[in-house]
PDB file of N, CA and C in Angstrom:
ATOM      1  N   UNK A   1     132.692  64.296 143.962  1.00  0.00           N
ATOM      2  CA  UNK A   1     132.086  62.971 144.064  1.00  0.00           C
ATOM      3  C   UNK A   1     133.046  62.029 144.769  1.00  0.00           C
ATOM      4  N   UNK A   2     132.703  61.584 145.561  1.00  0.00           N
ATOM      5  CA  UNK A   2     133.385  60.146 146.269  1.00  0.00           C
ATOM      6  C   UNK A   2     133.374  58.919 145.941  1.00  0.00           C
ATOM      7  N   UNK A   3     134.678  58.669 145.536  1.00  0.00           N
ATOM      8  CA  UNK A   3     135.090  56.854 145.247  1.00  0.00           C
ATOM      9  C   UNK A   3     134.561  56.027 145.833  1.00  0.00           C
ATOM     10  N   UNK A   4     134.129  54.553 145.482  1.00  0.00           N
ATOM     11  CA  UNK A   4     134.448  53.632 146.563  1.00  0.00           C
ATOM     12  C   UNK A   4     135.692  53.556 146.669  1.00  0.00           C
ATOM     13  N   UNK A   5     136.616  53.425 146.236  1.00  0.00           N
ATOM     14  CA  UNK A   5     137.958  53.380 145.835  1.00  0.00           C
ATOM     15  C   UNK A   5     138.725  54.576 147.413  1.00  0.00           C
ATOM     16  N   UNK A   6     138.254  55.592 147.377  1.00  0.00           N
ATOM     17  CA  UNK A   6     139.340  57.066 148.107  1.00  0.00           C
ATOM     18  C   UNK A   6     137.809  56.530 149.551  1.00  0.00           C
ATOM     19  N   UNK A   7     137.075  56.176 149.307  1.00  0.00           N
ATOM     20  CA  UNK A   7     135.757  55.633 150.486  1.00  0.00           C
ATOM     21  C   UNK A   7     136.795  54.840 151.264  1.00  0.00           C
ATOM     22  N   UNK A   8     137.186  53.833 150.871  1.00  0.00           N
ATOM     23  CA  UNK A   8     137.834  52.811 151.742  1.00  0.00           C
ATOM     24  C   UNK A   8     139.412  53.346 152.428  1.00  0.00           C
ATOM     25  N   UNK A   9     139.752  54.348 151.111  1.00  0.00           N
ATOM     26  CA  UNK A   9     141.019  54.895 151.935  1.00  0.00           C
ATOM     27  C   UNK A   9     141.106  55.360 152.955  1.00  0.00           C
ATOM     28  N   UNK A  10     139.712  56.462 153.248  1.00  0.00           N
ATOM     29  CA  UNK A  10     139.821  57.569 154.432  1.00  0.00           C
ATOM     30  C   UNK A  10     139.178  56.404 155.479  1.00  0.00           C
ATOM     31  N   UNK A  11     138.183  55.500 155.316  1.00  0.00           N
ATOM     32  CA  UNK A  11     138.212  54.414 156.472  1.00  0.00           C
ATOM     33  C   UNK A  11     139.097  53.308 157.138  1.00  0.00           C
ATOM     34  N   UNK A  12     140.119  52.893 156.157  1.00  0.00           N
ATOM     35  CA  UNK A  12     141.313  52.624 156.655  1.00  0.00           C
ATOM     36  C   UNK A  12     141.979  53.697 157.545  1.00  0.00           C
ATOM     37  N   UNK A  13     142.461  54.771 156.808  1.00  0.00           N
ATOM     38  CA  UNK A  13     143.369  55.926 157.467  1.00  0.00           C
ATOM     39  C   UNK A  13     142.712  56.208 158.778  1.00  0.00           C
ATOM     40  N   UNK A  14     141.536  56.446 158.819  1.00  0.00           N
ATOM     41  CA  UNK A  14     141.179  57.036 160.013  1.00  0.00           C
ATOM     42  C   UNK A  14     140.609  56.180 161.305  1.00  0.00           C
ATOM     43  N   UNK A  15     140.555  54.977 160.706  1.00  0.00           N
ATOM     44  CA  UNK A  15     139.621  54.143 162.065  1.00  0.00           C
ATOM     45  C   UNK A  15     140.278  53.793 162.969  1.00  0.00           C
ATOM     46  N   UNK A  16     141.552  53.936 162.975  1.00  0.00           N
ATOM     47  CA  UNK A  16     142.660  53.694 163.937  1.00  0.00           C
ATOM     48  C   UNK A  16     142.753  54.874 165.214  1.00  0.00           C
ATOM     49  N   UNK A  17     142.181  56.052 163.939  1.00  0.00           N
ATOM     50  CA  UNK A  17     142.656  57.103 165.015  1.00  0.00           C
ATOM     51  C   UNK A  17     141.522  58.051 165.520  1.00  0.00           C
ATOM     52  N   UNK A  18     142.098  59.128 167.014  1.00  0.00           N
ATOM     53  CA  UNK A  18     141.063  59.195 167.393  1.00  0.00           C
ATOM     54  C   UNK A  18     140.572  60.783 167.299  1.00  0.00           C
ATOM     55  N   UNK A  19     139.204  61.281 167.105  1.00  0.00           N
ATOM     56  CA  UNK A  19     138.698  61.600 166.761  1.00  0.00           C
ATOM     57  C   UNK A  19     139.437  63.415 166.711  1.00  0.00           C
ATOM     58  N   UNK A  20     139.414  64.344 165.403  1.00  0.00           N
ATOM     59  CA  UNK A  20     140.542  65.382 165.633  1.00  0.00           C
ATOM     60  C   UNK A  20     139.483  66.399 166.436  1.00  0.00           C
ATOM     61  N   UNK A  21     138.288  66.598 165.938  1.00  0.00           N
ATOM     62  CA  UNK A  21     137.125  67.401 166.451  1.00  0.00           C
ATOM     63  C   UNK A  21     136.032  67.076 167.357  1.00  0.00           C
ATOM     64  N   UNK A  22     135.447  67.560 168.654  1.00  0.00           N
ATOM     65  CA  UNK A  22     134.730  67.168 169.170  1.00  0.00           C
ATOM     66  C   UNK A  22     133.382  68.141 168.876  1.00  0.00           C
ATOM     67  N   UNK A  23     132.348  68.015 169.024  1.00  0.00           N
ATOM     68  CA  UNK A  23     131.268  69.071 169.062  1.00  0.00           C
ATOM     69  C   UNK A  23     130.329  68.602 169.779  1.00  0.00           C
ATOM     70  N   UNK A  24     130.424  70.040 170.900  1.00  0.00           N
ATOM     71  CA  UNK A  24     129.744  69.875 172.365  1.00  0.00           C
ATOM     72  C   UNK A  24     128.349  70.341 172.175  1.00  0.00           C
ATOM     73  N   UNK A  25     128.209  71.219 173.857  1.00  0.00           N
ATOM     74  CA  UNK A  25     126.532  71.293 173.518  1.00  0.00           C
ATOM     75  C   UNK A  25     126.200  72.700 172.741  1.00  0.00           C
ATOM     76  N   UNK A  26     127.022  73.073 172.146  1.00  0.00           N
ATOM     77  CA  UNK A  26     126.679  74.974 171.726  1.00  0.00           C
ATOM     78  C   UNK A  26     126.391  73.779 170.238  1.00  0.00           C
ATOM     79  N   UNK A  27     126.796  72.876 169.905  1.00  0.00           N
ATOM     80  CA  UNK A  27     126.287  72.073 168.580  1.00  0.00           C
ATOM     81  C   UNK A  27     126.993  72.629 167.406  1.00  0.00           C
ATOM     82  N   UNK A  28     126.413  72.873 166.298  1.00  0.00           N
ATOM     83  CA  UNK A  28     127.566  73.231 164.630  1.00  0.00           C
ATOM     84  C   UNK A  28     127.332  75.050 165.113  1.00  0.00           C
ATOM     85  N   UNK A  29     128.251  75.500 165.722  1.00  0.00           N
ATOM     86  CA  UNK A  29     128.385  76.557 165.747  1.00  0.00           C
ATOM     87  C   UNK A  29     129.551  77.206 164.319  1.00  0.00           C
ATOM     88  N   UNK A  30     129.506  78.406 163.943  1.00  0.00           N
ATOM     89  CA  UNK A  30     130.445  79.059 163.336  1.00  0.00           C
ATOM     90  C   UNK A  30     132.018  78.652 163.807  1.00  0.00           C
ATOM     91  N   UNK A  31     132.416  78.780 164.947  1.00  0.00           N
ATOM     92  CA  UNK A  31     133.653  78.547 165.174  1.00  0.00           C
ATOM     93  C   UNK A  31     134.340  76.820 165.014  1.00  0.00           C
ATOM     94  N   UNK A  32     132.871  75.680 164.839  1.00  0.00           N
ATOM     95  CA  UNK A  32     133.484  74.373 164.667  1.00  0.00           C
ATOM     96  C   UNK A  32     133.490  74.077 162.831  1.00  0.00           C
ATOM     97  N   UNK A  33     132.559  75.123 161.959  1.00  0.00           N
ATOM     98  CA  UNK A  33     132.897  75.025 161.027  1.00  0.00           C
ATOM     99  C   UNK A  33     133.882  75.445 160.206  1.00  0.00           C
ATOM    100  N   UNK A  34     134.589  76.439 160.869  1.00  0.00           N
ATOM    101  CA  UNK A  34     135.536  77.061 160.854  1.00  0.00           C
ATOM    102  C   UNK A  34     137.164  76.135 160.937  1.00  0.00           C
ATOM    103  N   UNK A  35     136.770  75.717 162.476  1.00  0.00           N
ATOM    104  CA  UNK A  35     137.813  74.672 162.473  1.00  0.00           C
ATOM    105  C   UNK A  35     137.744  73.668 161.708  1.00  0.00           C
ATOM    106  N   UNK A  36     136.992  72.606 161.467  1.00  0.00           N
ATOM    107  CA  UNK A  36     136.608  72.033 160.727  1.00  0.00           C
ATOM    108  C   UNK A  36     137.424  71.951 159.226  1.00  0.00           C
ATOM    109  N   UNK A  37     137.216  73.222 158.877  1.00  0.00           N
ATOM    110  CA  UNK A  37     137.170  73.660 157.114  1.00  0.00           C
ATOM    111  C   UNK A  37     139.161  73.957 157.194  1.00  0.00           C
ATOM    112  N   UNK A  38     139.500  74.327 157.937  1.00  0.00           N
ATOM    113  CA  UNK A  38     141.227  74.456 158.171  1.00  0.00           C
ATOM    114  C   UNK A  38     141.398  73.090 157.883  1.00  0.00           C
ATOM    115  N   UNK A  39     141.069  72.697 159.343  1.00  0.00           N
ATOM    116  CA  UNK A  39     141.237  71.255 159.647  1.00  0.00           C
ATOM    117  C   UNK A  39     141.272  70.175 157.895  1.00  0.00           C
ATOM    118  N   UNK A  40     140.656  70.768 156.836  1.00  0.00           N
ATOM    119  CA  UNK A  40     140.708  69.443 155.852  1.00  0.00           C
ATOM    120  C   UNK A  40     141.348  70.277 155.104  1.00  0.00           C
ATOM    121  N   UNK A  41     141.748  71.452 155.144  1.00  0.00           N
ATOM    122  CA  UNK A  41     142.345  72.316 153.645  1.00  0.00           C
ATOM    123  C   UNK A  41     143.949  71.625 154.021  1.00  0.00           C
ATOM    124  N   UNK A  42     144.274  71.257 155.301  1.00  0.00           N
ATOM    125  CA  UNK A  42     145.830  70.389 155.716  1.00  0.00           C
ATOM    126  C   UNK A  42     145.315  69.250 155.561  1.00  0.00           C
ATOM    127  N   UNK A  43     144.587  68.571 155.540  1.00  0.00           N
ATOM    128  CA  UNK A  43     145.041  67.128 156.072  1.00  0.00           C
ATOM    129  C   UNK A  43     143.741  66.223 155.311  1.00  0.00           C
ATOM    130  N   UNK A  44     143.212  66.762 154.522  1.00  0.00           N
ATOM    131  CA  UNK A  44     142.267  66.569 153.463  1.00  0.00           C
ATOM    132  C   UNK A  44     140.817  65.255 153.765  1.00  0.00           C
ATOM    133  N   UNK A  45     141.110  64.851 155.129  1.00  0.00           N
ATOM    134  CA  UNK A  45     140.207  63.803 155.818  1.00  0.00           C
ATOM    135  C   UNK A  45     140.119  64.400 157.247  1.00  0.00           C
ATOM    136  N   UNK A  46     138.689  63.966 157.659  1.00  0.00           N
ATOM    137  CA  UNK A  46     139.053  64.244 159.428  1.00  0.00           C
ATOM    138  C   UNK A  46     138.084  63.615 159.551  1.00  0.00           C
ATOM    139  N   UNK A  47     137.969  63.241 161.035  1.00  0.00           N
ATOM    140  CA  UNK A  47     137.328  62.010 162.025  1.00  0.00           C
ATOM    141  C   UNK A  47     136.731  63.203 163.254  1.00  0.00           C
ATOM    142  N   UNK A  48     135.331  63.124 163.010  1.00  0.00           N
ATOM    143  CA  UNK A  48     134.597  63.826 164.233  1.00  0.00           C
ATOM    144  C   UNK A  48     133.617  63.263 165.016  1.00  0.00           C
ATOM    145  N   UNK A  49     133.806  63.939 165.870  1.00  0.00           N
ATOM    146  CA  UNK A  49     132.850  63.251 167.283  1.00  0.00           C
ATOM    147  C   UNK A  49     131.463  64.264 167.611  1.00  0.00           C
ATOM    148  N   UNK A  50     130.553  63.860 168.102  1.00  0.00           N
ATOM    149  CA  UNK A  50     129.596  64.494 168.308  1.00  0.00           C
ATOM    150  C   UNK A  50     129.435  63.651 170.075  1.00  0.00           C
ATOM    151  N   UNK A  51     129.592  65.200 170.727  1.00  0.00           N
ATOM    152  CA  UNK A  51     128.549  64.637 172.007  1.00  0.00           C
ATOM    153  C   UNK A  51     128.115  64.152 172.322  1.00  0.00           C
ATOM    154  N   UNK A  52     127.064  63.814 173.590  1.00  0.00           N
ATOM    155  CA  UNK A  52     125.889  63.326 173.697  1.00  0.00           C
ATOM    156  C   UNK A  52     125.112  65.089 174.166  1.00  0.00           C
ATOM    157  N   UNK A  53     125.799  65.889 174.531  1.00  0.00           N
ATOM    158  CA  UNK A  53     124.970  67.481 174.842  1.00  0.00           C
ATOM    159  C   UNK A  53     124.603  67.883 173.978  1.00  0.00           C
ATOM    160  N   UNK A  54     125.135  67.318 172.340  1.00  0.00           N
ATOM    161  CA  UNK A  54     124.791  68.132 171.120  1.00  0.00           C
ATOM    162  C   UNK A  54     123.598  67.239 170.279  1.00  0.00           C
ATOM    163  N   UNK A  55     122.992  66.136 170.988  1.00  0.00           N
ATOM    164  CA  UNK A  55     122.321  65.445 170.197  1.00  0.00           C
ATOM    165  C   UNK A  55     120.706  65.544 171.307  1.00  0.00           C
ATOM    166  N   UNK A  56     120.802  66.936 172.077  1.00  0.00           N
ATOM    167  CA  UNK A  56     119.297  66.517 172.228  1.00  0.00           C
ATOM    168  C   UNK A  56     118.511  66.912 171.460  1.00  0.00           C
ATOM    169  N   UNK A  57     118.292  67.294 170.701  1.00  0.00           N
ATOM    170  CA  UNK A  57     117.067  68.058 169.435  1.00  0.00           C
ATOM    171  C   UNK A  57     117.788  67.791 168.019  1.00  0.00           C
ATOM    172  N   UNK A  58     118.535  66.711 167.991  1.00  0.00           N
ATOM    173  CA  UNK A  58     118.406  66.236 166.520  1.00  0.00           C
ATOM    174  C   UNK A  58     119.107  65.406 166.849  1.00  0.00           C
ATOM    175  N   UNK A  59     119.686  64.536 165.324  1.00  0.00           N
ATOM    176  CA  UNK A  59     120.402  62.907 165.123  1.00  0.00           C
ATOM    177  C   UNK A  59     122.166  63.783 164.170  1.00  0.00           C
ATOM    178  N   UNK A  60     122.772  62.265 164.897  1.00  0.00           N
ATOM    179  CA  UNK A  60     124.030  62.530 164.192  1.00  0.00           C
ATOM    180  C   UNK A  60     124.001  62.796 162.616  1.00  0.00           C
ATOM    181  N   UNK A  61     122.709  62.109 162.151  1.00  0.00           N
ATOM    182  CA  UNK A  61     123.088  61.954 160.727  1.00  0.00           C
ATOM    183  C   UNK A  61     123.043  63.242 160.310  1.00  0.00           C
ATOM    184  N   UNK A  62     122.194  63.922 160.741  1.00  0.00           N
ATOM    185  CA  UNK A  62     121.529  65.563 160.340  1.00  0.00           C
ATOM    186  C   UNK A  62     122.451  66.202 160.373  1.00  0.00           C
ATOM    187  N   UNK A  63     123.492  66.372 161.763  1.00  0.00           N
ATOM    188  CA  UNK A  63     124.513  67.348 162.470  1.00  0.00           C
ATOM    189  C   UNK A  63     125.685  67.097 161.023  1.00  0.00           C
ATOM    190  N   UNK A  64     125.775  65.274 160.895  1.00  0.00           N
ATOM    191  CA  UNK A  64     126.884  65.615 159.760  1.00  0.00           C
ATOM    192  C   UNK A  64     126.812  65.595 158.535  1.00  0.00           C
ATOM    193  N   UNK A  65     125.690  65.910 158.058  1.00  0.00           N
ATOM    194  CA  UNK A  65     125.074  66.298 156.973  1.00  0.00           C
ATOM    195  C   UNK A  65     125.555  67.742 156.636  1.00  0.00           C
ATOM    196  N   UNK A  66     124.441  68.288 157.664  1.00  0.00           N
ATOM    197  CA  UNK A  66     125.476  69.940 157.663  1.00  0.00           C
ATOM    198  C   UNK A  66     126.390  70.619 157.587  1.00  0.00           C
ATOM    199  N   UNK A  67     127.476  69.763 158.460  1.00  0.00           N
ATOM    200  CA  UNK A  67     128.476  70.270 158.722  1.00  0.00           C
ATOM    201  C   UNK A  67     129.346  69.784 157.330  1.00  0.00           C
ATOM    202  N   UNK A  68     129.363  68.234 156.514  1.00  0.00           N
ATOM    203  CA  UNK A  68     129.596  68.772 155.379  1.00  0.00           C
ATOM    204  C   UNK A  68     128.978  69.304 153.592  1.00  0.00           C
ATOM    205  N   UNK A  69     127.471  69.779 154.499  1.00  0.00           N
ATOM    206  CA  UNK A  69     127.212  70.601 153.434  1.00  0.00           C
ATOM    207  C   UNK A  69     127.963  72.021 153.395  1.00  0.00           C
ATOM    208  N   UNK A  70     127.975  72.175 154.499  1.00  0.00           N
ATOM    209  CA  UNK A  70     128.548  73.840 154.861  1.00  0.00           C
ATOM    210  C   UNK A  70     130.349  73.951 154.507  1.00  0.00           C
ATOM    211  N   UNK A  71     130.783  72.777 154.628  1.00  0.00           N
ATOM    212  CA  UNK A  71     132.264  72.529 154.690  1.00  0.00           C
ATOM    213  C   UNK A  71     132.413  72.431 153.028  1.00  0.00           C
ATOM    214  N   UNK A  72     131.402  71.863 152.061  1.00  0.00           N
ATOM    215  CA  UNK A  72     131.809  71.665 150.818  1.00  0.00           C
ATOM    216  C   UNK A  72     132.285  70.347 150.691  1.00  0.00           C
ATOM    217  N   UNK A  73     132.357  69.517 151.949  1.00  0.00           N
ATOM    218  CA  UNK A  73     133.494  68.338 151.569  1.00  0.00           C
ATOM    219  C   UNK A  73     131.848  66.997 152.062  1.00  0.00           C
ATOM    220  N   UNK A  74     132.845  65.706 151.596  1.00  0.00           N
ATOM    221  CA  UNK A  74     131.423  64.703 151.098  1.00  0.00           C
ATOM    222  C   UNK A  74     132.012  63.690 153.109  1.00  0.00           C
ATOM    223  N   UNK A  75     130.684  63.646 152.904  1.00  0.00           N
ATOM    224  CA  UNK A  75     130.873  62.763 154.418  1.00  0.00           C
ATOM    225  C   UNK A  75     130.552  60.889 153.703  1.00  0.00           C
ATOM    226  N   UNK A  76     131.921  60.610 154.392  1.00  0.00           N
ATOM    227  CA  UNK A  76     132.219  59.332 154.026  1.00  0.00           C
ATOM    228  C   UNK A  76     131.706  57.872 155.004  1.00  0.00           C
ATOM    229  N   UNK A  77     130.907  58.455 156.066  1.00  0.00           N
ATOM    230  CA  UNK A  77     130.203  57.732 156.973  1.00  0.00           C
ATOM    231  C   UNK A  77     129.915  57.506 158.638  1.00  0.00           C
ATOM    232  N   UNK A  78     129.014  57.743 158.531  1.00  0.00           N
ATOM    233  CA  UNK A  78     128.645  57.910 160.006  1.00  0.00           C
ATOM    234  C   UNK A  78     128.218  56.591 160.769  1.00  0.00           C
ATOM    235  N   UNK A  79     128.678  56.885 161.974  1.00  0.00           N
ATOM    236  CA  UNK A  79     129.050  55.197 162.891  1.00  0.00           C
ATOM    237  C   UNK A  79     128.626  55.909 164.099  1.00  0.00           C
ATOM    238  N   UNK A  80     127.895  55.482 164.726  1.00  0.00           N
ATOM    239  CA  UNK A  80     127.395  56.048 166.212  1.00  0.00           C
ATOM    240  C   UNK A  80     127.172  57.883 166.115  1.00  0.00           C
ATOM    241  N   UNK A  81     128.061  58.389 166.858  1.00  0.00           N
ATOM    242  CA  UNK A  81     128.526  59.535 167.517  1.00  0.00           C
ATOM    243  C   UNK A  81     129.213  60.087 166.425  1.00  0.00           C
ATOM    244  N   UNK A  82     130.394  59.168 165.820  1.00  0.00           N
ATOM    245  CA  UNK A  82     131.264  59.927 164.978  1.00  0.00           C
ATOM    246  C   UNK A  82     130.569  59.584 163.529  1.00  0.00           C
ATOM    247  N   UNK A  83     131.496  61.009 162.840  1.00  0.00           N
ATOM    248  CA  UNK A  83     131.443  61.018 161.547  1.00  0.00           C
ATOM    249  C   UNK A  83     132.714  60.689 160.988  1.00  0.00           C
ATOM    250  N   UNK A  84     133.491  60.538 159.231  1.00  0.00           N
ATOM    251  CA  UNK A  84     133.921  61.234 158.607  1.00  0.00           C
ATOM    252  C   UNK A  84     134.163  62.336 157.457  1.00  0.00           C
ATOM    253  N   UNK A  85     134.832  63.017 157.303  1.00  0.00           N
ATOM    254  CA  UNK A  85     134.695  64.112 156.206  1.00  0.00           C
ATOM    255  C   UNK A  85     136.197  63.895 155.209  1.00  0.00           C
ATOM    256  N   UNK A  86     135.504  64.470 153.905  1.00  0.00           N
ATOM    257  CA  UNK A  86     136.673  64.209 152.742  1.00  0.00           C
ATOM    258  C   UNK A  86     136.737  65.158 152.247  1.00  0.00           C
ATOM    259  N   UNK A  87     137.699  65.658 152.161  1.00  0.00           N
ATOM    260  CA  UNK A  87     138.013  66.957 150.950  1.00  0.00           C
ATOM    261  C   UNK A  87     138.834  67.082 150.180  1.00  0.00           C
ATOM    262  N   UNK A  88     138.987  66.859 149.021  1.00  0.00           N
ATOM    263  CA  UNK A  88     140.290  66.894 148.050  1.00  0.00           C
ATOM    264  C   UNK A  88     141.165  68.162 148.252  1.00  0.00           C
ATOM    265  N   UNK A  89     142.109  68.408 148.317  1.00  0.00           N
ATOM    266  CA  UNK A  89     142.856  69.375 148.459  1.00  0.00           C
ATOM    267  C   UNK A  89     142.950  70.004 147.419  1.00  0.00           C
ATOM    268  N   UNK A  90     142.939  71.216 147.187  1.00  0.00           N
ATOM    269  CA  UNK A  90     143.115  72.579 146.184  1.00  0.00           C
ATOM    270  C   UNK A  90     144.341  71.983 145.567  1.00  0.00           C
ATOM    271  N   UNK A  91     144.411  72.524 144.510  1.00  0.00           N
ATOM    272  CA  UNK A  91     146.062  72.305 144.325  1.00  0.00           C
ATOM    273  C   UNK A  91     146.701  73.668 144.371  1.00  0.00           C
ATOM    274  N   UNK A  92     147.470  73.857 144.865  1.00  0.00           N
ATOM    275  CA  UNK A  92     148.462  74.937 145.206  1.00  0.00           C
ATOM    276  C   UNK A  92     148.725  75.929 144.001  1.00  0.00           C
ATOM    277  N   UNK A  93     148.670  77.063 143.588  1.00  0.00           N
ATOM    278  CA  UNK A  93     148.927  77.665 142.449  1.00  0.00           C
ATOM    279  C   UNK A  93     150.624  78.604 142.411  1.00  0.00           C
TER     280      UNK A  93
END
């Protein structure tokens, strides 16, 4: 579940910076969920971009819906093109 509280953190942290993932016209393929899912098991937030090649047969909201239903992690808000994604980090055993 997502804070307002850890909500405002990852939009501070990230609005500065620019986007770590792009997704072109092949769209949520296996290999961007892939990256993706690395991408937050380090760094437990990420900032993604969506195309304009990947948005002819659907909407951003859908694409990042998916991508973090499939990822497990909660999407903290979508603004145009981009998304963000949150994932608490495992704790290390």
């Amino acid at each position: 579940m997502l804070t307002p509280k850890i909500q405002r953190k990852v939009k501070r942290k990230l609005s500065d910076e620019r986007p770590q993932v792009l997704i072109g016209k092949n769209g949520v393929s296996t290999e961007i969920i892939v990256e993706i899912d690395g991408q937050l098991e380090r760094k437990e937030m990420l900032k993604v971009k969506i195309l304009k090649t990947a948005l002819r047969e659907t909407t951003a909201k859908v694409i990042a819906h998916q991508i973090a239903e499939r990822t497990n992690s909660s999407l903290v808000e979508v603004r145009g093109h981009t998304f963000m994604l949150y994932r608490k980090k495992k704790p290390k055993k």
